[in-house]
Protein backbone atom coordinates (compact mmCIF):
# COMPACT_ATOMS: atom_id res chain seq x y z
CA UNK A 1 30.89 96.66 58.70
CA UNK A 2 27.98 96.40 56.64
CA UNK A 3 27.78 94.47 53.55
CA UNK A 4 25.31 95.38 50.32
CA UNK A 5 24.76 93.70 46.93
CA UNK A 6 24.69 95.13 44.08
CA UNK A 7 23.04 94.25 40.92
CA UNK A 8 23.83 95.91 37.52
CA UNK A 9 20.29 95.96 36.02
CA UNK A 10 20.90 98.50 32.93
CA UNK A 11 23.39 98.32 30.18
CA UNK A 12 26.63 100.35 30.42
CA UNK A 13 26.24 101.12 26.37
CA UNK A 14 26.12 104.54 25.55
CA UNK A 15 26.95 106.00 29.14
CA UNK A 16 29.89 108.43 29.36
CA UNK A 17 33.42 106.62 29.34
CA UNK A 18 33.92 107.02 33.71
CA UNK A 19 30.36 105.64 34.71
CA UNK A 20 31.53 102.40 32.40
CA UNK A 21 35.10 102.41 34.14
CA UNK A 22 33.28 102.76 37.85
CA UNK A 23 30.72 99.65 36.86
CA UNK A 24 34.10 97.52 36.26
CA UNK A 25 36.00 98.28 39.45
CA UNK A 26 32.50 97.43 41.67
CA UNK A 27 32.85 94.01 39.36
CA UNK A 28 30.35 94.10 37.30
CA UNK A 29 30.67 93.58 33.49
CA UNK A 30 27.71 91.89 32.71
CA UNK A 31 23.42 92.39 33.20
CA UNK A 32 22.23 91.08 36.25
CA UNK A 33 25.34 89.94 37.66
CA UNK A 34 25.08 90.24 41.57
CA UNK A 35 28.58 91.85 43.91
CA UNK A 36 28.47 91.43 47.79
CA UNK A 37 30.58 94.25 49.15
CA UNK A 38 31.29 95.82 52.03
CA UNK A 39 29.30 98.90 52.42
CA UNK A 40 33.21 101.45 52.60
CA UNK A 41 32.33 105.34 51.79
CA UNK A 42 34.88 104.76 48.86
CA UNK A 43 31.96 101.70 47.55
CA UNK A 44 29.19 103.50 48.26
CA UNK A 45 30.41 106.78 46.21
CA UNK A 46 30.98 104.83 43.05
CA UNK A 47 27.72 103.08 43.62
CA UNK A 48 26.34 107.09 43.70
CA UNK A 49 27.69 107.89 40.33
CA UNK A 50 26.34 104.68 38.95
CA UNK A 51 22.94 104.31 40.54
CA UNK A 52 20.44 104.51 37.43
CA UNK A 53 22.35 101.62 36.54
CA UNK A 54 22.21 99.50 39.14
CA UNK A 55 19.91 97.52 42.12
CA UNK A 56 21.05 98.27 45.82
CA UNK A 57 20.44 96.16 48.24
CA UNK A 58 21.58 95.73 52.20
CA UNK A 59 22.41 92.28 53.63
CA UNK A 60 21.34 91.60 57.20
């Protein structure tokens, strides 16, 4: 399976109460702190709800 990082690169602060829940079950609670996951349809539909916020990126 493929695996992607991703790279919260905007601040959770004043976003809507789920978006700030969905950024702390894909691990990240802090600015440009980095996740390699694999790329499951349940991961990549948080990472949907939450992309403004964050940096995508596939790993070979």
């Amino acid at each position: 399976m493929k695996k992607i990082k991703i790279t919260l690169v905007k601040s959770p602060i004043d976003r809507p109460e789920r978006q700030k829940q969905t950024l702390i079950a894909l691990g990240l609670n802090k600015l440009n702190i980095a996740k390699e996951v694999e790329a499951t349809p349940q991961i990549l539909g948080m990472v949907r709800k939450v992309e403004h916020l964050v940096a995508v990126e596939e790993i070979a």
